[in-house]
PDB file of N, CA and C in Angstrom:
ATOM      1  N   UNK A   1      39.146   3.332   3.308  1.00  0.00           N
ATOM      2  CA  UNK A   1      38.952   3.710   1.925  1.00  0.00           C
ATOM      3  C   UNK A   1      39.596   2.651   1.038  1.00  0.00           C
ATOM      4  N   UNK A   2      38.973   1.618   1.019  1.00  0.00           N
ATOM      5  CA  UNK A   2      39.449   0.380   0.130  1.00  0.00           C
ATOM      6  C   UNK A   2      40.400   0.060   0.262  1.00  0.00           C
ATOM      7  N   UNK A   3      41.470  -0.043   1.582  1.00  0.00           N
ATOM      8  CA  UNK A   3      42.778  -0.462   1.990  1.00  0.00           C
ATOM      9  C   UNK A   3      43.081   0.225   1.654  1.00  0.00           C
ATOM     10  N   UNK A   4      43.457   1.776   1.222  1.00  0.00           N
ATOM     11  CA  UNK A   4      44.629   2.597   0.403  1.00  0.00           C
ATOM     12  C   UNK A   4      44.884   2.963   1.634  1.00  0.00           C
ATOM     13  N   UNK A   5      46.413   3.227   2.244  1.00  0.00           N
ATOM     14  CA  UNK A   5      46.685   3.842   3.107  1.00  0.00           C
ATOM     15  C   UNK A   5      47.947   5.149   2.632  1.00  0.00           C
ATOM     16  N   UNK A   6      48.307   5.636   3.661  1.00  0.00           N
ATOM     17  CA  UNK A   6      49.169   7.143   3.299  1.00  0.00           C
ATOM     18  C   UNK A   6      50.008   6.549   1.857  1.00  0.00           C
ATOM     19  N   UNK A   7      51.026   5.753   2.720  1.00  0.00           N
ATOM     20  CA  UNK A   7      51.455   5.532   1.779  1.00  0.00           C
ATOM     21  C   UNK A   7      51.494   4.926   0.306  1.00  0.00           C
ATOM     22  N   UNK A   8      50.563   4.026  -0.143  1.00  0.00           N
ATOM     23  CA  UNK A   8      49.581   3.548  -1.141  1.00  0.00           C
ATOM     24  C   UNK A   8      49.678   5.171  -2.150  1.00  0.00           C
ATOM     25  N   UNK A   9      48.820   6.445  -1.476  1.00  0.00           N
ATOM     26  CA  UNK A   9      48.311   7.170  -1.720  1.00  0.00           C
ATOM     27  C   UNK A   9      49.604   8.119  -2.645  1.00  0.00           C
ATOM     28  N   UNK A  10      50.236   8.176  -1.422  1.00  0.00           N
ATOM     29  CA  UNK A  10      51.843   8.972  -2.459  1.00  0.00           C
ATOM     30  C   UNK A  10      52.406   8.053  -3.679  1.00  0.00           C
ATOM     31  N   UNK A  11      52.646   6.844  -3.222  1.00  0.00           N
ATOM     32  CA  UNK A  11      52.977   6.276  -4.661  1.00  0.00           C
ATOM     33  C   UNK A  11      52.011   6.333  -5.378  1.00  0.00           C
ATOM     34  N   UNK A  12      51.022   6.291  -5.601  1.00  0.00           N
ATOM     35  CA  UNK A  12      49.812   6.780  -6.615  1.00  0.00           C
ATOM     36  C   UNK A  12      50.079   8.388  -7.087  1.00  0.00           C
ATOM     37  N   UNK A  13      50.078   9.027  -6.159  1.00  0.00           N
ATOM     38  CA  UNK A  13      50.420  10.412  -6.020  1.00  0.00           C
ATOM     39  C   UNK A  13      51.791  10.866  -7.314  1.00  0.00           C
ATOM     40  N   UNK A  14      53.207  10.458  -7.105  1.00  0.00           N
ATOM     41  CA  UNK A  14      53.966  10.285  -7.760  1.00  0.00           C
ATOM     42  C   UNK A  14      54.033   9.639  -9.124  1.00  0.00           C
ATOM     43  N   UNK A  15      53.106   8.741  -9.024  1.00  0.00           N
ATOM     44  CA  UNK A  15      53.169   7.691 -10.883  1.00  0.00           C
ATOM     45  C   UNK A  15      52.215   8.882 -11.399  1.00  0.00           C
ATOM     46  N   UNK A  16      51.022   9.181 -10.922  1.00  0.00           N
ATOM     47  CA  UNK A  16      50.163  10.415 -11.487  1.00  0.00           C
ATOM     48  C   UNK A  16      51.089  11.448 -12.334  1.00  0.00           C
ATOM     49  N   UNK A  17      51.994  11.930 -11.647  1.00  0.00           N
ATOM     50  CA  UNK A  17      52.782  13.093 -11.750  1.00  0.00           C
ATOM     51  C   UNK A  17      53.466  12.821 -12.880  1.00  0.00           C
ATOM     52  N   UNK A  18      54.393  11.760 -12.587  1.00  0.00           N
ATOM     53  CA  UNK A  18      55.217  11.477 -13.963  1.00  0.00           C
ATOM     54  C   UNK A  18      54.569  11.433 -15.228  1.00  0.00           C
ATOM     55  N   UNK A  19      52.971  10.198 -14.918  1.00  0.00           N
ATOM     56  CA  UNK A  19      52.259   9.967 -16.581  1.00  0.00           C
ATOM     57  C   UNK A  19      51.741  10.599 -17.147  1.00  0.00           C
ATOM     58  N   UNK A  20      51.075  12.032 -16.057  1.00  0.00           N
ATOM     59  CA  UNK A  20      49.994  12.844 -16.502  1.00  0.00           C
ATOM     60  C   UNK A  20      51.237  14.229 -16.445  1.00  0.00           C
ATOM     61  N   UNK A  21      52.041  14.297 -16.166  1.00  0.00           N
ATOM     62  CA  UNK A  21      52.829  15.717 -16.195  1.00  0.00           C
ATOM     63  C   UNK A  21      52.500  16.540 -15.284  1.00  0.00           C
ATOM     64  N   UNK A  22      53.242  18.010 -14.234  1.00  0.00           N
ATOM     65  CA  UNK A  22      52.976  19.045 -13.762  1.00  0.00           C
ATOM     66  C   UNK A  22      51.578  19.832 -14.475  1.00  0.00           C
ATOM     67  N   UNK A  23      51.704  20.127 -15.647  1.00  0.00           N
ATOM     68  CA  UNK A  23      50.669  20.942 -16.390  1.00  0.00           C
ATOM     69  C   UNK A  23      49.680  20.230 -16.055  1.00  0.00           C
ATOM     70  N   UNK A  24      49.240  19.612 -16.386  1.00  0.00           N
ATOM     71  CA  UNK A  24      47.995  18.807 -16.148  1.00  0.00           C
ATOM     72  C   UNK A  24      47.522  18.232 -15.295  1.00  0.00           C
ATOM     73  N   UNK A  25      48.271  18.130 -14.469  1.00  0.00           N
ATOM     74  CA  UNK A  25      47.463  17.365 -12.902  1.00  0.00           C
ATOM     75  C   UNK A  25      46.557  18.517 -12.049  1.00  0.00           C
ATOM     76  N   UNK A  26      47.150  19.570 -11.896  1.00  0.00           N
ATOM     77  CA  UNK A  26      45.987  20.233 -11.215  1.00  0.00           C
ATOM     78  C   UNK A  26      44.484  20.196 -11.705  1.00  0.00           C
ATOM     79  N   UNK A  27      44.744  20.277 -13.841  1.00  0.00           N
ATOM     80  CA  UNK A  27      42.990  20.032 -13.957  1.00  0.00           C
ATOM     81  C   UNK A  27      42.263  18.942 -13.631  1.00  0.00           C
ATOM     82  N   UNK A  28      43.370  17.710 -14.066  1.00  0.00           N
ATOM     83  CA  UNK A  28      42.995  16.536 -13.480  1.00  0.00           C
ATOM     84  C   UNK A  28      42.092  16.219 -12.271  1.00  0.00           C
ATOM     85  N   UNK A  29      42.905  16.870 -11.456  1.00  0.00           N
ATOM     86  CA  UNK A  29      42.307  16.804  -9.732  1.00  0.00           C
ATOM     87  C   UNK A  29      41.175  17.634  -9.680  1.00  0.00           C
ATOM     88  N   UNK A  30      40.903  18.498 -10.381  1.00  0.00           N
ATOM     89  CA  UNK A  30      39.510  19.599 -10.170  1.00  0.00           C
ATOM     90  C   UNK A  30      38.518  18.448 -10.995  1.00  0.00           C
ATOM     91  N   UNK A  31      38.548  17.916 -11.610  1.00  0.00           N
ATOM     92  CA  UNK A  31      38.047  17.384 -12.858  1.00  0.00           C
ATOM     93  C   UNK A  31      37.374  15.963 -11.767  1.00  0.00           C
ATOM     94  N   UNK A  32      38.488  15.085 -11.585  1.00  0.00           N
ATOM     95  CA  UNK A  32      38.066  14.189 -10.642  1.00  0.00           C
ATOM     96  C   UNK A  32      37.127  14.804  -9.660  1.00  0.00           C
ATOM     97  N   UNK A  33      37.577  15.681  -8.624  1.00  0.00           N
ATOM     98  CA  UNK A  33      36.756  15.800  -7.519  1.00  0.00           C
ATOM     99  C   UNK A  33      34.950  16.531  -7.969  1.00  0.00           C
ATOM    100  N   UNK A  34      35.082  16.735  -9.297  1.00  0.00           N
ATOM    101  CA  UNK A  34      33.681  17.194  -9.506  1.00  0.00           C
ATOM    102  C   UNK A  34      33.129  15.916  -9.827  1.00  0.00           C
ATOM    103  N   UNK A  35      33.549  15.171 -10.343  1.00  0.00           N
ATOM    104  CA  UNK A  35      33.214  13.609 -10.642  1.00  0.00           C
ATOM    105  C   UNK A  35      32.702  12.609  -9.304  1.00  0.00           C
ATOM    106  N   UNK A  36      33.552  12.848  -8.269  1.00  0.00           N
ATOM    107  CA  UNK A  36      33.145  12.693  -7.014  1.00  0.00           C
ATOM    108  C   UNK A  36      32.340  13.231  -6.333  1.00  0.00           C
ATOM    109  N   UNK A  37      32.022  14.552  -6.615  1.00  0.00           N
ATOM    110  CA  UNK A  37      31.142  15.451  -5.659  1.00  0.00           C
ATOM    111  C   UNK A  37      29.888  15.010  -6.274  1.00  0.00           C
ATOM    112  N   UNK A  38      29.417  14.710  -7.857  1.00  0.00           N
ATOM    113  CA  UNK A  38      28.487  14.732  -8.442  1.00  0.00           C
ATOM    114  C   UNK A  38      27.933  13.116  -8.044  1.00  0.00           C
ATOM    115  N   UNK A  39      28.720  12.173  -8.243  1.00  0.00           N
ATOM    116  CA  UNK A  39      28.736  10.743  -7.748  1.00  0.00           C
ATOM    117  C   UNK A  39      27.839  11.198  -6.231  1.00  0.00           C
ATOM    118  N   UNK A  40      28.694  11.524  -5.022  1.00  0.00           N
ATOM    119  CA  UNK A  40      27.966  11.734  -4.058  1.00  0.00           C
ATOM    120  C   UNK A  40      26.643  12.212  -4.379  1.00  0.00           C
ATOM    121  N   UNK A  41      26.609  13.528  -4.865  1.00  0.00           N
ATOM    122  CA  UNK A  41      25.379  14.068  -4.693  1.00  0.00           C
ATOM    123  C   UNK A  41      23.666  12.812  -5.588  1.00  0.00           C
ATOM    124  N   UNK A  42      24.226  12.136  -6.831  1.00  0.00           N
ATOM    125  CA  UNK A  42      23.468  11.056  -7.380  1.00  0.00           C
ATOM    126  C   UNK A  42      23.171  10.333  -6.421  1.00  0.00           C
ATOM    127  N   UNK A  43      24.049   9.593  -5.717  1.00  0.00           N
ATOM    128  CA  UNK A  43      24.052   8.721  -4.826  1.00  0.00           C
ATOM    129  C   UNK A  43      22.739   9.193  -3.526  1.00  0.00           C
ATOM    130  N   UNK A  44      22.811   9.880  -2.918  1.00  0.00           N
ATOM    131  CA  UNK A  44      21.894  10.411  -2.381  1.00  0.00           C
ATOM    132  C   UNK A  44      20.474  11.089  -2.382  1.00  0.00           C
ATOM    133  N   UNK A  45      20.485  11.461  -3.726  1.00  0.00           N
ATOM    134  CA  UNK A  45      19.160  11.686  -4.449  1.00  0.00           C
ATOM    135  C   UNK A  45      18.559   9.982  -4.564  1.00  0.00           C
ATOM    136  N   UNK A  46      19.160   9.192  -5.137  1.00  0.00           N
ATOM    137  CA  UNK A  46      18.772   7.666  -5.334  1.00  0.00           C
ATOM    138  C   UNK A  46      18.581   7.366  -3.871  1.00  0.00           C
ATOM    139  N   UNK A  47      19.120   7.689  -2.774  1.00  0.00           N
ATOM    140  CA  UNK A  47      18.613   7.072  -1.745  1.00  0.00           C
ATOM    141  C   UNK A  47      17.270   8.188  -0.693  1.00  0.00           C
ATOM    142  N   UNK A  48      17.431   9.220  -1.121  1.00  0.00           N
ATOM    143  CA  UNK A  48      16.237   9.931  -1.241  1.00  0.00           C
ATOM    144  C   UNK A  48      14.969   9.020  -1.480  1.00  0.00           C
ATOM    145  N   UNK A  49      14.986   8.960  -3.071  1.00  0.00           N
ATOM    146  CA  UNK A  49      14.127   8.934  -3.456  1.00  0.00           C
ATOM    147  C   UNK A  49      13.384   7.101  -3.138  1.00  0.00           C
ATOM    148  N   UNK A  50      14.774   6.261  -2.916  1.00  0.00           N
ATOM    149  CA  UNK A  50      14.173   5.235  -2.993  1.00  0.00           C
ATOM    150  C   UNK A  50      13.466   5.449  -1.050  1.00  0.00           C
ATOM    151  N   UNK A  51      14.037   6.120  -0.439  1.00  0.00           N
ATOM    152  CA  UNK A  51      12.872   6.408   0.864  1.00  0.00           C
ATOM    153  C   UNK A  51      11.621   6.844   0.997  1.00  0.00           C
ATOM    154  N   UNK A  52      11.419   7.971  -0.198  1.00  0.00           N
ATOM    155  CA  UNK A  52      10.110   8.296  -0.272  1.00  0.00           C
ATOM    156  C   UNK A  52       9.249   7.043  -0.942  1.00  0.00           C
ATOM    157  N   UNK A  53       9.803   6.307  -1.916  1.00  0.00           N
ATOM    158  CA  UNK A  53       8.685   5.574  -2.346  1.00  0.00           C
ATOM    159  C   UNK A  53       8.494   3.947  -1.468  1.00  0.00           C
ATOM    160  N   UNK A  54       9.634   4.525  -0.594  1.00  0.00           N
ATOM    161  CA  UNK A  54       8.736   2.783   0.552  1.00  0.00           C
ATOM    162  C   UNK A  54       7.854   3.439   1.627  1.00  0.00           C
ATOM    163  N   UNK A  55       8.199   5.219   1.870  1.00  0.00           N
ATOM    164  CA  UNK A  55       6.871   5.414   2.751  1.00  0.00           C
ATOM    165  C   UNK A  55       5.856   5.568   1.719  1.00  0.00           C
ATOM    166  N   UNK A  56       6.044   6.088   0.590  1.00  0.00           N
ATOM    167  CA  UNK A  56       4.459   6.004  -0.414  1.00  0.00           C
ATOM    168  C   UNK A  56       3.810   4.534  -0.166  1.00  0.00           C
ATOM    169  N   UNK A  57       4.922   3.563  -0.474  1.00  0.00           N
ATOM    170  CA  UNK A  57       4.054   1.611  -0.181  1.00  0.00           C
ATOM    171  C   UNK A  57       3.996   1.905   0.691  1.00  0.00           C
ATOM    172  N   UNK A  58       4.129   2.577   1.894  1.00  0.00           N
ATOM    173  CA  UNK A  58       3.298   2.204   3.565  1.00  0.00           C
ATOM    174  C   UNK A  58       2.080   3.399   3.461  1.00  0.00           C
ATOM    175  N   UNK A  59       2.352   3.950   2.895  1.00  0.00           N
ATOM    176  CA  UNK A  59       0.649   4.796   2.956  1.00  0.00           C
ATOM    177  C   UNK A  59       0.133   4.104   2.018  1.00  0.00           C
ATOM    178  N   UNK A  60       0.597   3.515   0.353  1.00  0.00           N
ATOM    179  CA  UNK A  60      -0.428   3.295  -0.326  1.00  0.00           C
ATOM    180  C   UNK A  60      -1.092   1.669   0.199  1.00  0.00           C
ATOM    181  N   UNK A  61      -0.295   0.799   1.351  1.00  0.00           N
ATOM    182  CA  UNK A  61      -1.339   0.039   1.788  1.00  0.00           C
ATOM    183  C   UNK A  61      -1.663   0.601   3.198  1.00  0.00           C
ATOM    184  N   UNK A  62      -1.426   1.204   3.428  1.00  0.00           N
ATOM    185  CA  UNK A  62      -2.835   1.488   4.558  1.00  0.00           C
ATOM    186  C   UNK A  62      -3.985   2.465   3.964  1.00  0.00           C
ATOM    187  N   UNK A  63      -3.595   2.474   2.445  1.00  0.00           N
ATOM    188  CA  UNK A  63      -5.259   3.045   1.926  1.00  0.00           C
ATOM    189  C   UNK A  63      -5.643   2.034   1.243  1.00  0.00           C
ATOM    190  N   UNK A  64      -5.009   0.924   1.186  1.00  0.00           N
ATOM    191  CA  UNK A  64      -5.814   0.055   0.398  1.00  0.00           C
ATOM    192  C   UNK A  64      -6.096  -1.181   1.805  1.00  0.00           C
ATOM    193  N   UNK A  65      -5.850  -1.249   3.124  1.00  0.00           N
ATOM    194  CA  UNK A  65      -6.535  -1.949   3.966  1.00  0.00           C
ATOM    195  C   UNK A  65      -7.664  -0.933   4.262  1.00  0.00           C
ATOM    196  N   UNK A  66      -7.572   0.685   3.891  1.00  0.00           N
ATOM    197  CA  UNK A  66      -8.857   1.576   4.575  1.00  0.00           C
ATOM    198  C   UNK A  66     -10.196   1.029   3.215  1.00  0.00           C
ATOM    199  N   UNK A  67      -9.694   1.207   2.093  1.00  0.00           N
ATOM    200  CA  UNK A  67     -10.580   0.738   1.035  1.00  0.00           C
ATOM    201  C   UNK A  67     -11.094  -0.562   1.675  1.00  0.00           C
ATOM    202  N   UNK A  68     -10.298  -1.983   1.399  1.00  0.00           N
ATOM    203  CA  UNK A  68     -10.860  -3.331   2.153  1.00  0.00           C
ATOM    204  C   UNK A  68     -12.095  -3.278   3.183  1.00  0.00           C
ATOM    205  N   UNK A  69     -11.524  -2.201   4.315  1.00  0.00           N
ATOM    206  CA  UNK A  69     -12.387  -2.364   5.319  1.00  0.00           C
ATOM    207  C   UNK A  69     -13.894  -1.735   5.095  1.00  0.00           C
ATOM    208  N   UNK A  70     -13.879  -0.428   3.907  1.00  0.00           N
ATOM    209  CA  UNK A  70     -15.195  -0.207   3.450  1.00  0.00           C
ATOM    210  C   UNK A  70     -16.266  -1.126   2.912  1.00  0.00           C
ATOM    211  N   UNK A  71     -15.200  -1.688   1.750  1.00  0.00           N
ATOM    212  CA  UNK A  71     -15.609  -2.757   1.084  1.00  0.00           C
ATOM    213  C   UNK A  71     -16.126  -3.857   1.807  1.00  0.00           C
ATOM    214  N   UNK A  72     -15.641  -4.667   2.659  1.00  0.00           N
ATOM    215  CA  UNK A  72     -16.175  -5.197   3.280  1.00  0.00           C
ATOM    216  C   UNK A  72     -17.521  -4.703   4.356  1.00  0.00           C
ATOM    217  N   UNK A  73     -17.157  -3.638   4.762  1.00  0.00           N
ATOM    218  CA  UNK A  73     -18.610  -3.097   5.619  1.00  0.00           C
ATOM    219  C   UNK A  73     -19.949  -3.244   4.539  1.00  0.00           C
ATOM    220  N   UNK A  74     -19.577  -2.291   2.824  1.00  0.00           N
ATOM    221  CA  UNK A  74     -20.473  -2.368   2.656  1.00  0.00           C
ATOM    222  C   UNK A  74     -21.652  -3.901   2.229  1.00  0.00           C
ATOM    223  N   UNK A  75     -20.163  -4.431   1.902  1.00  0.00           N
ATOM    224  CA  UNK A  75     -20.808  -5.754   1.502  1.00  0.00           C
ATOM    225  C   UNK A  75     -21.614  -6.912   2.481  1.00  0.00           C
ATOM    226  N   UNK A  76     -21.049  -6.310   4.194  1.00  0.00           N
ATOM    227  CA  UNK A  76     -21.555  -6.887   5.198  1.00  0.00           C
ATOM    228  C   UNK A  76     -23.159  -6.418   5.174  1.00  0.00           C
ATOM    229  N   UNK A  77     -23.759  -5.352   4.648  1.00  0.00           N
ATOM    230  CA  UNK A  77     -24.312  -4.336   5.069  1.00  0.00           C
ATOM    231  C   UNK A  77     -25.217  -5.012   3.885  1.00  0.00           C
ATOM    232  N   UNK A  78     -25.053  -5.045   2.298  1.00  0.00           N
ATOM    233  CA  UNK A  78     -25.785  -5.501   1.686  1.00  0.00           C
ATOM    234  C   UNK A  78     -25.922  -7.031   2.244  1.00  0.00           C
ATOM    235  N   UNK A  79     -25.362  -7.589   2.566  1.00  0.00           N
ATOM    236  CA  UNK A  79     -25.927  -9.393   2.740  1.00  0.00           C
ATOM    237  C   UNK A  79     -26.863  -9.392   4.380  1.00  0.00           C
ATOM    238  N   UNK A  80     -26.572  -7.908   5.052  1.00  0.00           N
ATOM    239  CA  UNK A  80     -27.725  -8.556   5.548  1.00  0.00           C
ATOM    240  C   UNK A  80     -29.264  -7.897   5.627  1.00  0.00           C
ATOM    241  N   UNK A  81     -29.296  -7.063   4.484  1.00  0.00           N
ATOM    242  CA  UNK A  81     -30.441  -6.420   4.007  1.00  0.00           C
ATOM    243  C   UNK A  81     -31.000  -7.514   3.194  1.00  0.00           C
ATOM    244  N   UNK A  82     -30.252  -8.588   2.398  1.00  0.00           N
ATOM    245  CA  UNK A  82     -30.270  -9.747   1.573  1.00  0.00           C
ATOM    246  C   UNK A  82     -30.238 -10.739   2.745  1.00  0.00           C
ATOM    247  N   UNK A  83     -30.375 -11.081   3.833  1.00  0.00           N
ATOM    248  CA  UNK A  83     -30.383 -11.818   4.379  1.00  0.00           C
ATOM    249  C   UNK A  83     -31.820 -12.073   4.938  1.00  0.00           C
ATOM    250  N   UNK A  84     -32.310 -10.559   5.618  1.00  0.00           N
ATOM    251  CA  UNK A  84     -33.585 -10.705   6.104  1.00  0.00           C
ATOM    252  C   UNK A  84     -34.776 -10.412   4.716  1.00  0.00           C
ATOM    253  N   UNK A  85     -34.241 -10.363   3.698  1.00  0.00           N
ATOM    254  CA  UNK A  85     -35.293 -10.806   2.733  1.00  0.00           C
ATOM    255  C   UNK A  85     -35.516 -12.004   2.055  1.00  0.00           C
ATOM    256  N   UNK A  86     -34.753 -13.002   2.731  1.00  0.00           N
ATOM    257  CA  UNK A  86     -34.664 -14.420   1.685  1.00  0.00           C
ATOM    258  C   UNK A  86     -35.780 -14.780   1.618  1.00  0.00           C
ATOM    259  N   UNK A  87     -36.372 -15.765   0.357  1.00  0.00           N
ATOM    260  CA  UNK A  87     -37.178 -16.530   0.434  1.00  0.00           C
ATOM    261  C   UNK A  87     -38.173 -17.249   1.367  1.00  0.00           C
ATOM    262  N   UNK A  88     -37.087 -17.670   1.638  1.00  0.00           N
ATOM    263  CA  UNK A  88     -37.994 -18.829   2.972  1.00  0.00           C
ATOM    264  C   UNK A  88     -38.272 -17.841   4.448  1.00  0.00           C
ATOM    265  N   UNK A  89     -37.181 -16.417   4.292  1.00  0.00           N
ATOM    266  CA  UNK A  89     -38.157 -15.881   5.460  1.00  0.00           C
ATOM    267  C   UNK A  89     -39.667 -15.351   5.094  1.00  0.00           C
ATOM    268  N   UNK A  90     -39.499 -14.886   3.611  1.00  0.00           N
ATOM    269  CA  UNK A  90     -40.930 -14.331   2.966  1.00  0.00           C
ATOM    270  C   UNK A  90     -42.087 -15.506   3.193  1.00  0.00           C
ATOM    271  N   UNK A  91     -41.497 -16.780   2.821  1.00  0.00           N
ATOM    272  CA  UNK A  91     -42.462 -17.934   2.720  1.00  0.00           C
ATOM    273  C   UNK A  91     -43.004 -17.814   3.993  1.00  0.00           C
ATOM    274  N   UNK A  92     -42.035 -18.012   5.561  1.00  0.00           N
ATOM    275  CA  UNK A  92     -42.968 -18.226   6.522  1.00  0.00           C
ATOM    276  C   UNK A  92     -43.324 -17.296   7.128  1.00  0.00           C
ATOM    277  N   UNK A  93     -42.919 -15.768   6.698  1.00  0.00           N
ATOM    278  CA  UNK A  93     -44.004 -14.634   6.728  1.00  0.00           C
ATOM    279  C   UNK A  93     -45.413 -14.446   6.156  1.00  0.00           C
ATOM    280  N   UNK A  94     -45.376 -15.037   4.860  1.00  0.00           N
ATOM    281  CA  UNK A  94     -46.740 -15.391   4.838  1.00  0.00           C
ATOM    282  C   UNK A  94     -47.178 -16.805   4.892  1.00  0.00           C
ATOM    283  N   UNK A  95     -47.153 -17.923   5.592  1.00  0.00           N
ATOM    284  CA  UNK A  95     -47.724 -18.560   6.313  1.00  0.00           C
ATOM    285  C   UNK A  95     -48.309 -18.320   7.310  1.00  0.00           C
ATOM    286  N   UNK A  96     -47.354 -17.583   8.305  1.00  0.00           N
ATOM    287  CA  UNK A  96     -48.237 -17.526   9.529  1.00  0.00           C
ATOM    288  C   UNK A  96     -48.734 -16.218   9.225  1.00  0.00           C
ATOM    289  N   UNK A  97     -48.878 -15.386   8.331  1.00  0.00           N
ATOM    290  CA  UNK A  97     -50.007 -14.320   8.190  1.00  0.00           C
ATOM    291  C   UNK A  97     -51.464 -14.971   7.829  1.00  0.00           C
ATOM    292  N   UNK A  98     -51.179 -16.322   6.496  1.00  0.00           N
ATOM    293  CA  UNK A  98     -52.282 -17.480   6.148  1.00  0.00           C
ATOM    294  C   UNK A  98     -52.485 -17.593   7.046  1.00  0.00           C
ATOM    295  N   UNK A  99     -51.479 -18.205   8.230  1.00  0.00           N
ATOM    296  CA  UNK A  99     -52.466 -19.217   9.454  1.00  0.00           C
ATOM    297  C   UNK A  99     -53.517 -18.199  10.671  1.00  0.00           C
ATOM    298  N   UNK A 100     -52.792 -16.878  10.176  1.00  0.00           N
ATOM    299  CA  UNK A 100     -53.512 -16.277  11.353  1.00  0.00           C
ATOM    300  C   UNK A 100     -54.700 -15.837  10.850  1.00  0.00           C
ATOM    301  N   UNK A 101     -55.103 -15.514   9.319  1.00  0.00           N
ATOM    302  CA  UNK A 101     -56.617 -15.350   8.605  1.00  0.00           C
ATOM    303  C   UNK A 101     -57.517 -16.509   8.785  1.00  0.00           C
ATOM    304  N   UNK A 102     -56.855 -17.979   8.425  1.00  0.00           N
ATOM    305  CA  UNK A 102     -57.498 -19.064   8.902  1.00  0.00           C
ATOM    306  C   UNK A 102     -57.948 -19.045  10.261  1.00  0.00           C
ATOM    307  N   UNK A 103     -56.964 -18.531  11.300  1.00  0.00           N
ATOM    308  CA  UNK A 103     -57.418 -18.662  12.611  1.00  0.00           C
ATOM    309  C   UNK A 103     -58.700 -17.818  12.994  1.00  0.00           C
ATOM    310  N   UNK A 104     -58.696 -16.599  12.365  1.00  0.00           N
ATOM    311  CA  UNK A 104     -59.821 -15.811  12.287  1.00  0.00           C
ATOM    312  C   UNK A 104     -61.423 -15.757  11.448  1.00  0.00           C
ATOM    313  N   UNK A 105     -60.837 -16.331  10.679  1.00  0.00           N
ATOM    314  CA  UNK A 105     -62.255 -17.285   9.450  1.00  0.00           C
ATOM    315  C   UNK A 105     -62.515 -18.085  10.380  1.00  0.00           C
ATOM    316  N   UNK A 106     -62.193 -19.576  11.038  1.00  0.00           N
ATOM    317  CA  UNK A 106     -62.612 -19.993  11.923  1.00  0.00           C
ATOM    318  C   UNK A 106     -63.477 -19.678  12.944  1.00  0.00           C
ATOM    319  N   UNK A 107     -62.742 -18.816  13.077  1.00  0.00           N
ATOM    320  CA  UNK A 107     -63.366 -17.596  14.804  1.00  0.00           C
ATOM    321  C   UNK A 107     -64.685 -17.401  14.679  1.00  0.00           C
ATOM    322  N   UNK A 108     -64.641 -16.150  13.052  1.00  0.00           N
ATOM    323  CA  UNK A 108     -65.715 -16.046  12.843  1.00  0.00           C
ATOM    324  C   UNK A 108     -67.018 -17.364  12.535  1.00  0.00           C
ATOM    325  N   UNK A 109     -67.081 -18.693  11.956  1.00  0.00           N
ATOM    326  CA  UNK A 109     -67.559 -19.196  11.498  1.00  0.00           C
ATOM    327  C   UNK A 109     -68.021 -20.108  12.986  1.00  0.00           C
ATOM    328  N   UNK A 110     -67.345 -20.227  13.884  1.00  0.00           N
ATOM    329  CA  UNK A 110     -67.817 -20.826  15.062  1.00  0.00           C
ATOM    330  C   UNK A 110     -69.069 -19.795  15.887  1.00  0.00           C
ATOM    331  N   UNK A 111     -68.363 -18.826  15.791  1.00  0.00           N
ATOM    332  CA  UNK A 111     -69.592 -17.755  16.624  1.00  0.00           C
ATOM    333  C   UNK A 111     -70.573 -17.857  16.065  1.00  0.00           C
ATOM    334  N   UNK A 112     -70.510 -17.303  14.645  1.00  0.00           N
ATOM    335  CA  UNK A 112     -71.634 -17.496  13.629  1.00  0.00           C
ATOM    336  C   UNK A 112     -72.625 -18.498  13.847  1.00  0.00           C
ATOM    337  N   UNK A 113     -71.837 -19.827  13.865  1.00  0.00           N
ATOM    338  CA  UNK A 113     -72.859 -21.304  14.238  1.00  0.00           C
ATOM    339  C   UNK A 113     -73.311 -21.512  15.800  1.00  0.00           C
ATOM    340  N   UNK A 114     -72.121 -21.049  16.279  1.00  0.00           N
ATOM    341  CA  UNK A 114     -73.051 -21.255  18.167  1.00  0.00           C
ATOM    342  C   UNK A 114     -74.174 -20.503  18.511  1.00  0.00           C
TER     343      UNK A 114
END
């Protein structure tokens, strides 16, 4: 207790007595120890509370890596609905739909002439 030992404590004990008088030291001492009891009890609410709010930061990021991982699904999910519609797959979807009418105009136009 901060180096005070027995004896420390009585000479403290004794100068009390003389400066503060018989009459008054007993309120003294009730007075202090509610000062102490209340100290404790603050003290522990503050460490309460600062426990609950580092497990709140460990739940509030593992809901914000659960958010991320949606986010990312859905965005995986739109690019590749956007993926198999690009341009150039449309372009050579209809090319070889062109090349396969050509192949068949042909068809027909050879039989036709043989």
């Amino acid at each position: 207790m901060l180096g005070i030992g027995m004896p420390e404590l009585i000479v403290i004990a004794v100068i009390a007595l003389i400066v503060i008088g018989p009459e008054k030291l007993p309120g003294l001492a009730k007075t202090l120890g509610r000062m102490f009891g209340e100290l404790k009890k603050a003290t522990s609410e503050f460490k309460e509370t600062m426990e609950v709010e580092s497990k709140m930061a460990d739940v509030k990021k593992a809901f914000d890596g659960i958010n991320e991982k949606e986010i990312i699904d859905k965005a995986e999910t739109v690019n590749e609905t956007e993926e198999l519609e690009t341009p150039s797959e449309a372009l050579d979807a209809a090319a070889d739909g062109n090349s396969n009418e050509k192949n068949d105009a042909d068809k027909e136009v050879s039989k036709g002439t043989a």
